[in-house]
PDB file of N, CA and C in Angstrom:
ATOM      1  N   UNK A   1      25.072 -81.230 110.721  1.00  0.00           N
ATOM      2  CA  UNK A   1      23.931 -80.936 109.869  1.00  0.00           C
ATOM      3  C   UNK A   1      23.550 -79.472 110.067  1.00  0.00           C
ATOM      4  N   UNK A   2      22.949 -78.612 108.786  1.00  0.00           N
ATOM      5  CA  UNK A   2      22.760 -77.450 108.699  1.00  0.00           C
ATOM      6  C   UNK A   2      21.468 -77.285 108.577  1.00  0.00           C
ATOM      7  N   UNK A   3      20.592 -76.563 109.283  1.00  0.00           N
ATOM      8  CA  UNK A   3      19.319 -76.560 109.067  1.00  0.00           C
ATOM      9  C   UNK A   3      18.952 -74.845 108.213  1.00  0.00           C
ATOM     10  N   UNK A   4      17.991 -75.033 107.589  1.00  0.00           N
ATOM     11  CA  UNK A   4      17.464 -73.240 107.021  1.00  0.00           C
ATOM     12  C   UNK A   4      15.825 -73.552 107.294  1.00  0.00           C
ATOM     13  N   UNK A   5      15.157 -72.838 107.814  1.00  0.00           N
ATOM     14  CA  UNK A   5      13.587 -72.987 108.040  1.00  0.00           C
ATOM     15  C   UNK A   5      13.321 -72.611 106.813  1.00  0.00           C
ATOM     16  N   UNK A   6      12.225 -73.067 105.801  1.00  0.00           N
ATOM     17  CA  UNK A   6      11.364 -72.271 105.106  1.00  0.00           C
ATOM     18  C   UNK A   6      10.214 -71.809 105.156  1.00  0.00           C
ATOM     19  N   UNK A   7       9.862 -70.787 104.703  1.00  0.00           N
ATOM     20  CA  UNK A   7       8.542 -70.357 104.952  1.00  0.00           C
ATOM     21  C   UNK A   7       8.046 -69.539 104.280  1.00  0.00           C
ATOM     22  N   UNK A   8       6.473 -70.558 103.928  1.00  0.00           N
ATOM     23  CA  UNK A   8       5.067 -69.349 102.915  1.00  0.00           C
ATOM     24  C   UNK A   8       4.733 -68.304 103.835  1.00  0.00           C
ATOM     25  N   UNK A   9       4.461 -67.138 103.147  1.00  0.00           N
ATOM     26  CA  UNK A   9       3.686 -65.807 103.488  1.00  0.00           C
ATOM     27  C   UNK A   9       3.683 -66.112 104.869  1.00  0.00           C
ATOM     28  N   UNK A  10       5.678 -66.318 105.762  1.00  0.00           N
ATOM     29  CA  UNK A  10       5.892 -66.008 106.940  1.00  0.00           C
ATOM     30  C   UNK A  10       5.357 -67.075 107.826  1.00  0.00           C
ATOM     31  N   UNK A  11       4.932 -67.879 107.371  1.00  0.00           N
ATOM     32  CA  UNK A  11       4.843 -69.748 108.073  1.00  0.00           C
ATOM     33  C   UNK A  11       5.470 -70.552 107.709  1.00  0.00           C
ATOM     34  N   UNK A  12       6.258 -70.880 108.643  1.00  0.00           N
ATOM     35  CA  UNK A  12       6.979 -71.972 108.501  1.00  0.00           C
ATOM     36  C   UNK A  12       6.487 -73.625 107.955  1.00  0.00           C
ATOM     37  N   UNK A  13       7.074 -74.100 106.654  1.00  0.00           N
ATOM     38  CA  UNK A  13       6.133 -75.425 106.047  1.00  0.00           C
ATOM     39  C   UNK A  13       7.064 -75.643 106.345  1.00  0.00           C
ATOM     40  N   UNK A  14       8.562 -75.888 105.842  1.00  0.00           N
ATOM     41  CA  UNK A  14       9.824 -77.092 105.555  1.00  0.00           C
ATOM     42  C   UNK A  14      11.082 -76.426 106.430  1.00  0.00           C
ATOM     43  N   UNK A  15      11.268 -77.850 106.207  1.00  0.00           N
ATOM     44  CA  UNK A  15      13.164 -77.472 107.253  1.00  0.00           C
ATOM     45  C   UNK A  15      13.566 -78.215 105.438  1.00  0.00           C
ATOM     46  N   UNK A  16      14.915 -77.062 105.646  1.00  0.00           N
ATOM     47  CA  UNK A  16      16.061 -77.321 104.179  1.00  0.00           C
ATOM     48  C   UNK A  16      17.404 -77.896 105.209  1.00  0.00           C
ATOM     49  N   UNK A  17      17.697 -78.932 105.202  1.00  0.00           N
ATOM     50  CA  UNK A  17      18.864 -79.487 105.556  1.00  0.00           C
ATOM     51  C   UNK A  17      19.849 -80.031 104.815  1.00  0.00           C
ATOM     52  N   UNK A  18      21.093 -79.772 105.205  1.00  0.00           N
ATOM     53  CA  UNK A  18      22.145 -79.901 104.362  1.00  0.00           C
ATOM     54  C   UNK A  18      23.373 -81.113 105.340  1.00  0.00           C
ATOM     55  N   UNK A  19      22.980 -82.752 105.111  1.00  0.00           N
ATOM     56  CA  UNK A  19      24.231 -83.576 106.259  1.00  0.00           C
ATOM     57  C   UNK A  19      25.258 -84.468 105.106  1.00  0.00           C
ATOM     58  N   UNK A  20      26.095 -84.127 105.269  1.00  0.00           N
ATOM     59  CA  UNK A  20      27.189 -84.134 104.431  1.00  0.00           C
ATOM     60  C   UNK A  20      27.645 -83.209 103.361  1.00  0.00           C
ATOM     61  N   UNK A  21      26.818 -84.326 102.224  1.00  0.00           N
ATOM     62  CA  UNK A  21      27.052 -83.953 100.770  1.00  0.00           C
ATOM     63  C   UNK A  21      25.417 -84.202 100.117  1.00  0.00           C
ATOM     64  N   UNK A  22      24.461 -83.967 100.835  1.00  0.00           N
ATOM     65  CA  UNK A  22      23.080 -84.712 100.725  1.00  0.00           C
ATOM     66  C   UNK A  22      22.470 -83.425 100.968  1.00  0.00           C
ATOM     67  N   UNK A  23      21.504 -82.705 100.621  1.00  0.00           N
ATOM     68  CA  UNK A  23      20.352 -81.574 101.084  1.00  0.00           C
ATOM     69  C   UNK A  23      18.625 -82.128 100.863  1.00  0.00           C
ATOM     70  N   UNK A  24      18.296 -82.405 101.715  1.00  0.00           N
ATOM     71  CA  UNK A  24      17.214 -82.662 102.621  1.00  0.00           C
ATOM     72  C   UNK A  24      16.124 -81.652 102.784  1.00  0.00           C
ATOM     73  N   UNK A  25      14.929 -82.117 102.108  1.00  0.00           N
ATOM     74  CA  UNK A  25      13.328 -80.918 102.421  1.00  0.00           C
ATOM     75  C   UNK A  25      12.342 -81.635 103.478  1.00  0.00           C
ATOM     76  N   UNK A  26      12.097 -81.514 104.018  1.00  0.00           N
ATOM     77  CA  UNK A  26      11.287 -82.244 104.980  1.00  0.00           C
ATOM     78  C   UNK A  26       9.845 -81.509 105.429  1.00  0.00           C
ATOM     79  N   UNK A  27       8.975 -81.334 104.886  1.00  0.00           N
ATOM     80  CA  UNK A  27       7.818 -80.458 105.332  1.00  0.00           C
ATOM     81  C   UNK A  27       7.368 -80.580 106.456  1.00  0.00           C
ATOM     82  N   UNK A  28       7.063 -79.652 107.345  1.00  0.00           N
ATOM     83  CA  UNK A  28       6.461 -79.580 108.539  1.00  0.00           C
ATOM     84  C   UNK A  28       5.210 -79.658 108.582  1.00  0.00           C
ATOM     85  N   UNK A  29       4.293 -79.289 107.542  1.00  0.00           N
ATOM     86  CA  UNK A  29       2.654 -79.273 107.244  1.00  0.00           C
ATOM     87  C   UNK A  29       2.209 -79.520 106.415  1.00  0.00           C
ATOM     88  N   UNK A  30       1.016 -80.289 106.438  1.00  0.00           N
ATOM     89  CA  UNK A  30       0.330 -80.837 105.913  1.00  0.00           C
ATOM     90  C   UNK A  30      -0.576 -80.536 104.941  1.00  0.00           C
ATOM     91  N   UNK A  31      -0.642 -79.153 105.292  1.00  0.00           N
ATOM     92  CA  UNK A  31      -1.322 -78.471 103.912  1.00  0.00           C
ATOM     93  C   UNK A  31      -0.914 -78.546 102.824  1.00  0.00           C
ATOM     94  N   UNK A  32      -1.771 -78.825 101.306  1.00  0.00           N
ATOM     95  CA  UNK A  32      -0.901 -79.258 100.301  1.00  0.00           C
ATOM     96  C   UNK A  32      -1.269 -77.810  99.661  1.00  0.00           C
ATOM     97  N   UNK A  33      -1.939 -76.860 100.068  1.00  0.00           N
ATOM     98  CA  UNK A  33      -1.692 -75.602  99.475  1.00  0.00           C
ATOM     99  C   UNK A  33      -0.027 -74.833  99.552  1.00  0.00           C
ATOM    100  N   UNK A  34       0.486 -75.662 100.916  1.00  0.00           N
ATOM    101  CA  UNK A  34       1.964 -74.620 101.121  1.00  0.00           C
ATOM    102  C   UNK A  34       2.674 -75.945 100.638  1.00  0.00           C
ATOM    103  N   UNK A  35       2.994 -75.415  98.914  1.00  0.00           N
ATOM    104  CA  UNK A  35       3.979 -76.708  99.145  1.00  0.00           C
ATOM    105  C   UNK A  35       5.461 -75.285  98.133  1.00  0.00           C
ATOM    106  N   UNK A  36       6.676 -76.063  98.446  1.00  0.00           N
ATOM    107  CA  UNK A  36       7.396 -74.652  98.425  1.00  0.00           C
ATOM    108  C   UNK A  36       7.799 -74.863  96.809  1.00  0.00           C
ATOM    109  N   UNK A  37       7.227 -75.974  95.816  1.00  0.00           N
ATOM    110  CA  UNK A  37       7.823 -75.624  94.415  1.00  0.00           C
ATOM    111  C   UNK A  37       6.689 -76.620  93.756  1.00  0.00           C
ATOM    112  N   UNK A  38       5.924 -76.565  92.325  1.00  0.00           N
ATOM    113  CA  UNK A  38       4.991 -77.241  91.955  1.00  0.00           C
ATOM    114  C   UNK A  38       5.690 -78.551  91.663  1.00  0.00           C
ATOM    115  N   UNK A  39       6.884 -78.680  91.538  1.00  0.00           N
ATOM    116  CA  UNK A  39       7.726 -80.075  91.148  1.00  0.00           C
ATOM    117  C   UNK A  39       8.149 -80.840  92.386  1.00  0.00           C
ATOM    118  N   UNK A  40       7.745 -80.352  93.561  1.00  0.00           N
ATOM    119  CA  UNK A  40       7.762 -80.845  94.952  1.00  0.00           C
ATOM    120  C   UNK A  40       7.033 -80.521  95.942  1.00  0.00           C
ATOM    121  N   UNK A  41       5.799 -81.194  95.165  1.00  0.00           N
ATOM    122  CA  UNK A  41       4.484 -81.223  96.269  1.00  0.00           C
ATOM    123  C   UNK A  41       4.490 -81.375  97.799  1.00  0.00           C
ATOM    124  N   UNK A  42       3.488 -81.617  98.484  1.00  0.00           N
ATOM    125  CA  UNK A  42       3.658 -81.666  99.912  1.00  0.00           C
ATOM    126  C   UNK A  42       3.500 -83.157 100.475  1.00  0.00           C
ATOM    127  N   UNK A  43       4.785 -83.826 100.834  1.00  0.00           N
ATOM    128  CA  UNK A  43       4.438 -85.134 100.840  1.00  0.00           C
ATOM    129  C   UNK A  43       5.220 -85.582 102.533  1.00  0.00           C
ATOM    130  N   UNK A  44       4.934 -86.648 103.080  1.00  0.00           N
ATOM    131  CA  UNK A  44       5.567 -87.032 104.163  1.00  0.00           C
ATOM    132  C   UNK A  44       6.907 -87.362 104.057  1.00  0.00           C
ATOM    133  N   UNK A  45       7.400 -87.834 103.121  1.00  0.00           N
ATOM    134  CA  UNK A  45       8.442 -88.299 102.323  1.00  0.00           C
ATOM    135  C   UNK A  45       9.443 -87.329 102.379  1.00  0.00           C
ATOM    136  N   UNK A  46      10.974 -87.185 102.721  1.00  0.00           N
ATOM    137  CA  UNK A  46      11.591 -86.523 102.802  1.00  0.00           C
ATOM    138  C   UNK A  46      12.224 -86.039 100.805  1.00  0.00           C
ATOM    139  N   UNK A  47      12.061 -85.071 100.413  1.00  0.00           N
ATOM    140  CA  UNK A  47      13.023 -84.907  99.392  1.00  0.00           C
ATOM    141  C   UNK A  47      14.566 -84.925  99.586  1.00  0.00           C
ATOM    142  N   UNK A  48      15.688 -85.273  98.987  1.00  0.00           N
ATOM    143  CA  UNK A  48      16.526 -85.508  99.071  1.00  0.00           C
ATOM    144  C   UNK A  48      17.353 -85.334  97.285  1.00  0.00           C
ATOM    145  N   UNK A  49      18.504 -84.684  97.522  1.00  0.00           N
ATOM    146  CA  UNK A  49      19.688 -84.366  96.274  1.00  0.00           C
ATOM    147  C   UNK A  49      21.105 -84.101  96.700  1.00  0.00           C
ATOM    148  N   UNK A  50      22.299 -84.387  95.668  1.00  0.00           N
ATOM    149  CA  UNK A  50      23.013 -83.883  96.045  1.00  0.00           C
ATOM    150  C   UNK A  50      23.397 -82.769  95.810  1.00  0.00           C
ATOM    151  N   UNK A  51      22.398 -82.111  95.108  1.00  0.00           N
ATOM    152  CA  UNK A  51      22.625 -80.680  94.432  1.00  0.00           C
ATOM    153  C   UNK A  51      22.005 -79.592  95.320  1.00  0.00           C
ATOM    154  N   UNK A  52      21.806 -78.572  95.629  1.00  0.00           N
ATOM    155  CA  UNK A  52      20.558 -77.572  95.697  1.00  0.00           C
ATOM    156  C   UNK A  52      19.270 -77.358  95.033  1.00  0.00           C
ATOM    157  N   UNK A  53      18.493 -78.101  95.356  1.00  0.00           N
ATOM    158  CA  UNK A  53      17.107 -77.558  94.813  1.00  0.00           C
ATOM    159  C   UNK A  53      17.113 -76.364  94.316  1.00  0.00           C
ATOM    160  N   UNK A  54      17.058 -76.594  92.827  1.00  0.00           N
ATOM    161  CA  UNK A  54      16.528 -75.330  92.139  1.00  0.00           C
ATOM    162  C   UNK A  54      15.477 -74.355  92.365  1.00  0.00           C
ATOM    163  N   UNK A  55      14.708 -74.831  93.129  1.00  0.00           N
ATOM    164  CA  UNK A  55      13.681 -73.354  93.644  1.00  0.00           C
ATOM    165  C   UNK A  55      14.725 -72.852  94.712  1.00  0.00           C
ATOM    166  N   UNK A  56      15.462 -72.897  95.466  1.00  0.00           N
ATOM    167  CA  UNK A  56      16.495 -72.536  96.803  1.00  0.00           C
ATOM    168  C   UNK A  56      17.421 -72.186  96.043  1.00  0.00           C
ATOM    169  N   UNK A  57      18.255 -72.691  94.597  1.00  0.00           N
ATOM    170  CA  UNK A  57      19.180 -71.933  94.095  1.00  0.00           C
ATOM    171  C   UNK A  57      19.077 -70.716  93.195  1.00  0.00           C
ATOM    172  N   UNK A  58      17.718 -70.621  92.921  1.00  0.00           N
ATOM    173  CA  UNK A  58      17.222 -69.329  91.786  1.00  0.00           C
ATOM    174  C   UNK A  58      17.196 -68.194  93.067  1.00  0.00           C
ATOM    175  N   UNK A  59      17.284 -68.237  94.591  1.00  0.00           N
ATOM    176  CA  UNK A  59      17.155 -66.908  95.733  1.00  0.00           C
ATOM    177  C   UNK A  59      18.827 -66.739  95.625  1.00  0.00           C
ATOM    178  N   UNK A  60      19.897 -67.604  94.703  1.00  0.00           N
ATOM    179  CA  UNK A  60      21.020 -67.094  95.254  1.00  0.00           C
ATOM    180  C   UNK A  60      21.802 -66.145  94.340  1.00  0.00           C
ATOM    181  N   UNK A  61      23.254 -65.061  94.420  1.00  0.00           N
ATOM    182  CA  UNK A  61      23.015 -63.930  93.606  1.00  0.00           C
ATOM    183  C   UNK A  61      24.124 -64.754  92.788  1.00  0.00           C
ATOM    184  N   UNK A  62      24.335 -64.586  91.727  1.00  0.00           N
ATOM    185  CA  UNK A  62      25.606 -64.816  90.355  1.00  0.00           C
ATOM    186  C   UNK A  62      26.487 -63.669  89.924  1.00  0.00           C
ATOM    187  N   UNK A  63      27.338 -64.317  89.358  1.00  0.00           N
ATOM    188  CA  UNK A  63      28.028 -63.402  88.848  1.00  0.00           C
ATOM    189  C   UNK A  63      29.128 -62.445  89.336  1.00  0.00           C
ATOM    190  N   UNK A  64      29.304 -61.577  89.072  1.00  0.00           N
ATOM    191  CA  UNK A  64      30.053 -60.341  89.825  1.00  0.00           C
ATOM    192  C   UNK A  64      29.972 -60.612  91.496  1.00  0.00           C
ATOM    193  N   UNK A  65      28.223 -59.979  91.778  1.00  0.00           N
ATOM    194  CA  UNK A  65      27.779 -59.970  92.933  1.00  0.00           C
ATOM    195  C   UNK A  65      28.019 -61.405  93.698  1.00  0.00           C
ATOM    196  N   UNK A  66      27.959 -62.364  93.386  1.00  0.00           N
ATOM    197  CA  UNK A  66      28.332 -63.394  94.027  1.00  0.00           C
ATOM    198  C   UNK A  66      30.008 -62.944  94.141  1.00  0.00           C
ATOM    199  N   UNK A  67      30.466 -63.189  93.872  1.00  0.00           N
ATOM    200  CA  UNK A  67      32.409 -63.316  93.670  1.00  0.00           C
ATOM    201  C   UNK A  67      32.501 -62.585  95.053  1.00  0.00           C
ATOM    202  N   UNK A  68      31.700 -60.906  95.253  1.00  0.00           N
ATOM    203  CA  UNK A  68      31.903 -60.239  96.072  1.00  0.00           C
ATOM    204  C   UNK A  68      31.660 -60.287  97.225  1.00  0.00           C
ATOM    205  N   UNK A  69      30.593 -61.226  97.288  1.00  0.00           N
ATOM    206  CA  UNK A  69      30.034 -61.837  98.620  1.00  0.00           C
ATOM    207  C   UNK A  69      31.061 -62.882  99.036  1.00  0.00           C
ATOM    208  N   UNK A  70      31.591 -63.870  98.168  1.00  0.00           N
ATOM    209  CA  UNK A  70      32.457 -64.775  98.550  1.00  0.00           C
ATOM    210  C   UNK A  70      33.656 -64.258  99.089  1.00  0.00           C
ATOM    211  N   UNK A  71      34.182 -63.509  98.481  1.00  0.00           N
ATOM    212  CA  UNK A  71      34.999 -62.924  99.067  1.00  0.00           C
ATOM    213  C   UNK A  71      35.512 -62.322 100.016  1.00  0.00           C
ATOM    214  N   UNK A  72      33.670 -61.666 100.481  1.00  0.00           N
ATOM    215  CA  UNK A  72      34.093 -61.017 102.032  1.00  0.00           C
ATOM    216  C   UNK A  72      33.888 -61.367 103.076  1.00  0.00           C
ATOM    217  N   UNK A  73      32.580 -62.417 102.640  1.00  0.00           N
ATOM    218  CA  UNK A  73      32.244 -63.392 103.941  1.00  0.00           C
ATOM    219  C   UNK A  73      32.890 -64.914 103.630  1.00  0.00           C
ATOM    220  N   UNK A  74      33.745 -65.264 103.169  1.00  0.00           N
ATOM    221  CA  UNK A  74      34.618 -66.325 103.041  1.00  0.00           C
ATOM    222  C   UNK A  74      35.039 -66.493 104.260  1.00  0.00           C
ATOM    223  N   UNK A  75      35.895 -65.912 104.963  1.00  0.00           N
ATOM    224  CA  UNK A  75      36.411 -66.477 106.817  1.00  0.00           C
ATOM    225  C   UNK A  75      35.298 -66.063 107.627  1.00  0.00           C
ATOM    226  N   UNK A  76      34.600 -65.343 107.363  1.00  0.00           N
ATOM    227  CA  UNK A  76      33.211 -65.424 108.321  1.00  0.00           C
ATOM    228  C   UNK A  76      31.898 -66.387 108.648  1.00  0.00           C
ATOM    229  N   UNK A  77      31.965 -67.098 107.098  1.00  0.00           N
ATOM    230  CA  UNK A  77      30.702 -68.112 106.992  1.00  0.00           C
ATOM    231  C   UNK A  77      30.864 -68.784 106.031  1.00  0.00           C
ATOM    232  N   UNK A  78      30.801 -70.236 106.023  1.00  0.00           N
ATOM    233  CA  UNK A  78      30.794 -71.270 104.763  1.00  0.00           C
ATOM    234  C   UNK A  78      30.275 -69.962 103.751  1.00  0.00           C
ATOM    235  N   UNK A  79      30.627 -70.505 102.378  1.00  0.00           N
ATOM    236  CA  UNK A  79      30.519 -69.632 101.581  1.00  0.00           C
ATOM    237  C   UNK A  79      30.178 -70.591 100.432  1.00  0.00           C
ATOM    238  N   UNK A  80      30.183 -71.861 100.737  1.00  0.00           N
ATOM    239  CA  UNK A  80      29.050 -72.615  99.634  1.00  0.00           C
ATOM    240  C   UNK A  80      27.512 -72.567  99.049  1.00  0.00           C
ATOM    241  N   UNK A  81      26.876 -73.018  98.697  1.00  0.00           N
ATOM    242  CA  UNK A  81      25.234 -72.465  98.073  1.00  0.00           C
ATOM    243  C   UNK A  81      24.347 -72.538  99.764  1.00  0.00           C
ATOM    244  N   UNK A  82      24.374 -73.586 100.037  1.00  0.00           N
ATOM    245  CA  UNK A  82      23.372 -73.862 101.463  1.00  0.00           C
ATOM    246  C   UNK A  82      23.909 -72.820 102.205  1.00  0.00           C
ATOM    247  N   UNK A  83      25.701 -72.427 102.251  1.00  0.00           N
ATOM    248  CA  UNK A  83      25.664 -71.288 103.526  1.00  0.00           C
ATOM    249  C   UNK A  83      25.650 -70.292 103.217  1.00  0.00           C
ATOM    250  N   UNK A  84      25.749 -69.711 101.888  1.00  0.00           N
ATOM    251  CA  UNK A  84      25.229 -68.192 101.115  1.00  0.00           C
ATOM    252  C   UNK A  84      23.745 -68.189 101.272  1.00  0.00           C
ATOM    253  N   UNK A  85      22.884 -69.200 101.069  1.00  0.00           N
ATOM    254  CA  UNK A  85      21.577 -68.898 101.174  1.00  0.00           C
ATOM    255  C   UNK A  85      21.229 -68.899 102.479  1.00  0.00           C
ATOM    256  N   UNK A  86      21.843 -69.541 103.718  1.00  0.00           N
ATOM    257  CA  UNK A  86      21.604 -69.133 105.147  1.00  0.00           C
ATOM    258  C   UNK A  86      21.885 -67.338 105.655  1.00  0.00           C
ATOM    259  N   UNK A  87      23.350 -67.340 104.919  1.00  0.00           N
ATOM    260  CA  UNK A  87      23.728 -66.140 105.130  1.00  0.00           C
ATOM    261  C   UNK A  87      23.197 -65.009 104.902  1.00  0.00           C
ATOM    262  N   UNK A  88      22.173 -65.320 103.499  1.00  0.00           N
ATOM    263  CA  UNK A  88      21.570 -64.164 103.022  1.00  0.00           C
ATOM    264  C   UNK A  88      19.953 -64.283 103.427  1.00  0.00           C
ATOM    265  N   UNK A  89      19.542 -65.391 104.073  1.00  0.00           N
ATOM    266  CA  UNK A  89      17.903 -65.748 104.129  1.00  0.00           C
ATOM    267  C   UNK A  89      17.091 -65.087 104.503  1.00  0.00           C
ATOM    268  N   UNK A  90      17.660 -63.505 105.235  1.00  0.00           N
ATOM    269  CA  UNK A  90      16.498 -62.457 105.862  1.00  0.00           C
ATOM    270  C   UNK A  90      16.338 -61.677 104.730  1.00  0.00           C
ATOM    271  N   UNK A  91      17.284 -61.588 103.593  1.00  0.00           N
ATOM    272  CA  UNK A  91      16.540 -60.924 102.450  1.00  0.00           C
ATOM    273  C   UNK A  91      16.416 -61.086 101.418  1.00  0.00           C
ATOM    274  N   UNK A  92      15.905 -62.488 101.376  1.00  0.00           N
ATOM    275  CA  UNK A  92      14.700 -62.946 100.086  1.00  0.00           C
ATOM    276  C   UNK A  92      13.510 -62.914 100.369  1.00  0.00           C
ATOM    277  N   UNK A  93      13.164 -61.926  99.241  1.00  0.00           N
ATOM    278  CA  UNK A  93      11.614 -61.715  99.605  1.00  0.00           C
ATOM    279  C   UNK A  93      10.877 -61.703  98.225  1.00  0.00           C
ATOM    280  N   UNK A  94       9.604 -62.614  98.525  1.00  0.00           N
ATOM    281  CA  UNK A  94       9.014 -63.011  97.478  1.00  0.00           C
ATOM    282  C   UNK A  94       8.232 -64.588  98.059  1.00  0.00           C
ATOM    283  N   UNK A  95       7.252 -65.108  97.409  1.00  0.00           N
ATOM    284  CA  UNK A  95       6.532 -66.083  98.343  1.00  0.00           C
ATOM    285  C   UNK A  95       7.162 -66.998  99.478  1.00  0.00           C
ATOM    286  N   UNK A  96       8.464 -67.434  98.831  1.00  0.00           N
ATOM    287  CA  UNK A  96       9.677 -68.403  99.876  1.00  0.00           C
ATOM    288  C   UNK A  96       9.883 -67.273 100.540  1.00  0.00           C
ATOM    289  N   UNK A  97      10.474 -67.367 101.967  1.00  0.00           N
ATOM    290  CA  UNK A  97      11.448 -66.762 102.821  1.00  0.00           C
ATOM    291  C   UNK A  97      12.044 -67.931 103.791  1.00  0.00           C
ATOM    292  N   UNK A  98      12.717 -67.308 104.334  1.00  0.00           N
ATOM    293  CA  UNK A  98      13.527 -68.195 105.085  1.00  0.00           C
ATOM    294  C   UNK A  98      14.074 -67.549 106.679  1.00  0.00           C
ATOM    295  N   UNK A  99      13.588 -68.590 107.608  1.00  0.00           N
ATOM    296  CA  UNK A  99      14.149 -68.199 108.938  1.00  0.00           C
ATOM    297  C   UNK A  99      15.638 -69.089 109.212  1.00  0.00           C
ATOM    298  N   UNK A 100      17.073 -68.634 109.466  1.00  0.00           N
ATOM    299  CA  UNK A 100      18.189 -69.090 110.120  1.00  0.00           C
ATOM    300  C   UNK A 100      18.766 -69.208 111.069  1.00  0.00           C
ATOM    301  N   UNK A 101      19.178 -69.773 111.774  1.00  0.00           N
ATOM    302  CA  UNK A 101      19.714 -69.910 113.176  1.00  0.00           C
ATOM    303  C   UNK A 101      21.453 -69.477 112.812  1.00  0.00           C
ATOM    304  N   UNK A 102      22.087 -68.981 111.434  1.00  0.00           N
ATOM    305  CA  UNK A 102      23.209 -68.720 111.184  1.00  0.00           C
ATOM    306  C   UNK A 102      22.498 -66.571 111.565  1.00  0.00           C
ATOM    307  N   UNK A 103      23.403 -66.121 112.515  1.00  0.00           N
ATOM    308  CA  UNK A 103      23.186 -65.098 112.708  1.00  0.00           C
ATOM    309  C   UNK A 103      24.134 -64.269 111.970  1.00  0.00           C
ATOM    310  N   UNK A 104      24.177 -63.257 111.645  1.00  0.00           N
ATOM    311  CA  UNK A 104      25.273 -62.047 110.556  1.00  0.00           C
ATOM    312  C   UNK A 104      26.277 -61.205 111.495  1.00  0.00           C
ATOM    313  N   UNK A 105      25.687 -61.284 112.805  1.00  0.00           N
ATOM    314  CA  UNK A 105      26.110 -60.319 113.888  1.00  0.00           C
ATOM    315  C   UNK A 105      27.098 -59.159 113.938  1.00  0.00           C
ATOM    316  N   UNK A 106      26.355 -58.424 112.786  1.00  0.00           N
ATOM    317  CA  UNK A 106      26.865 -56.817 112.541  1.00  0.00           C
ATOM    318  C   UNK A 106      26.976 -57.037 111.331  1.00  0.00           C
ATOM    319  N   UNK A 107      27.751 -57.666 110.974  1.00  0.00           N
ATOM    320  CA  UNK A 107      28.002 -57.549 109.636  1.00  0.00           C
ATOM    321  C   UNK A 107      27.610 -57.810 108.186  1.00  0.00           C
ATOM    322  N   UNK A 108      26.226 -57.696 108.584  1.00  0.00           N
ATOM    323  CA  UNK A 108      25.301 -57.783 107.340  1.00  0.00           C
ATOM    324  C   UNK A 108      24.342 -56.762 108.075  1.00  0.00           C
ATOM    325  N   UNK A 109      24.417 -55.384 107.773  1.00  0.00           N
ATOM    326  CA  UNK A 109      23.750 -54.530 108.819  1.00  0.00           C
ATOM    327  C   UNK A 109      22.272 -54.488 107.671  1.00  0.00           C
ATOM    328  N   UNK A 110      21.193 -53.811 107.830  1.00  0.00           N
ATOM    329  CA  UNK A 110      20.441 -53.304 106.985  1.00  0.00           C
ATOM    330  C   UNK A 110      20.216 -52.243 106.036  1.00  0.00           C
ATOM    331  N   UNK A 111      21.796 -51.869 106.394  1.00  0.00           N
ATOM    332  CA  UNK A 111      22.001 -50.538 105.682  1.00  0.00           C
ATOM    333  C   UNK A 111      22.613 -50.825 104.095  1.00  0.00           C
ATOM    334  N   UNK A 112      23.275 -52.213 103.649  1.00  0.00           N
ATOM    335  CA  UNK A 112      23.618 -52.849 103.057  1.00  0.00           C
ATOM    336  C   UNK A 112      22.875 -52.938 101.890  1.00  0.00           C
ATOM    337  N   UNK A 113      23.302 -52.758 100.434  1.00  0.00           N
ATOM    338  CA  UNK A 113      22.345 -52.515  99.416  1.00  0.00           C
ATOM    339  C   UNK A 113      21.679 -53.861  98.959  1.00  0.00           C
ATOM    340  N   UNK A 114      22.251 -55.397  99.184  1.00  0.00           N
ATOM    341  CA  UNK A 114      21.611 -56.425  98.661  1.00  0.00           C
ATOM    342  C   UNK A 114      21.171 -57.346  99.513  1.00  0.00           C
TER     343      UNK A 114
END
């Protein structure tokens, strides 16, 4: 199982888990102000799909720019939606962010344009 923390304005509400073929939202808090999409309120209840949640797949890049990412971090890191969005989770920025325990270690330096 793959975990991605999420988090409002840098607090952690939900764990995004990915065990199998299944991806998993599980909120950590109870506040129903932090809930991370208006179509998935804040409930005790685990959300569950076999797809990517569309609020988690609109942070990932298309197109060109995707191909290029796959390409270079392909033997470095799953390179499916859950591990592109781990891979890339220190730089989406905008109300979601995301903390990972998948580290880049060098090779996603900050000098990097995306």
């Amino acid at each position: 199982m793959t975990k991605l923390e999420v988090c409002i304005s840098r607090s952690p509400v939900a764990c995004l888990a990915k065990e199998s073929d299944e991806f998993l939202l599980n909120y950590s808090s109870n506040d129903p102000s932090y809930f991370v999409s208006l179509t998935m309120p804040v409930r005790a209840k685990s959300y569950s799909s076999n797809q990517l949640f569309p609020i988690f797949e609109m942070h990932l890049p298309e197109g060109y720019l995707l191909s290029v990412i796959k390409k270079h971090f392909s033997k470095l890191a799953p390179t499916d939606d859950f591990g592109l969005l781990a891979l890339l989770a220190d730089r989406v920025q905008g109300r979601l962010s995301y903390g990972s325990d998948l580290k880049a270690d060098g090779f996603l330096s900050r000098e990097m344009p995306f």
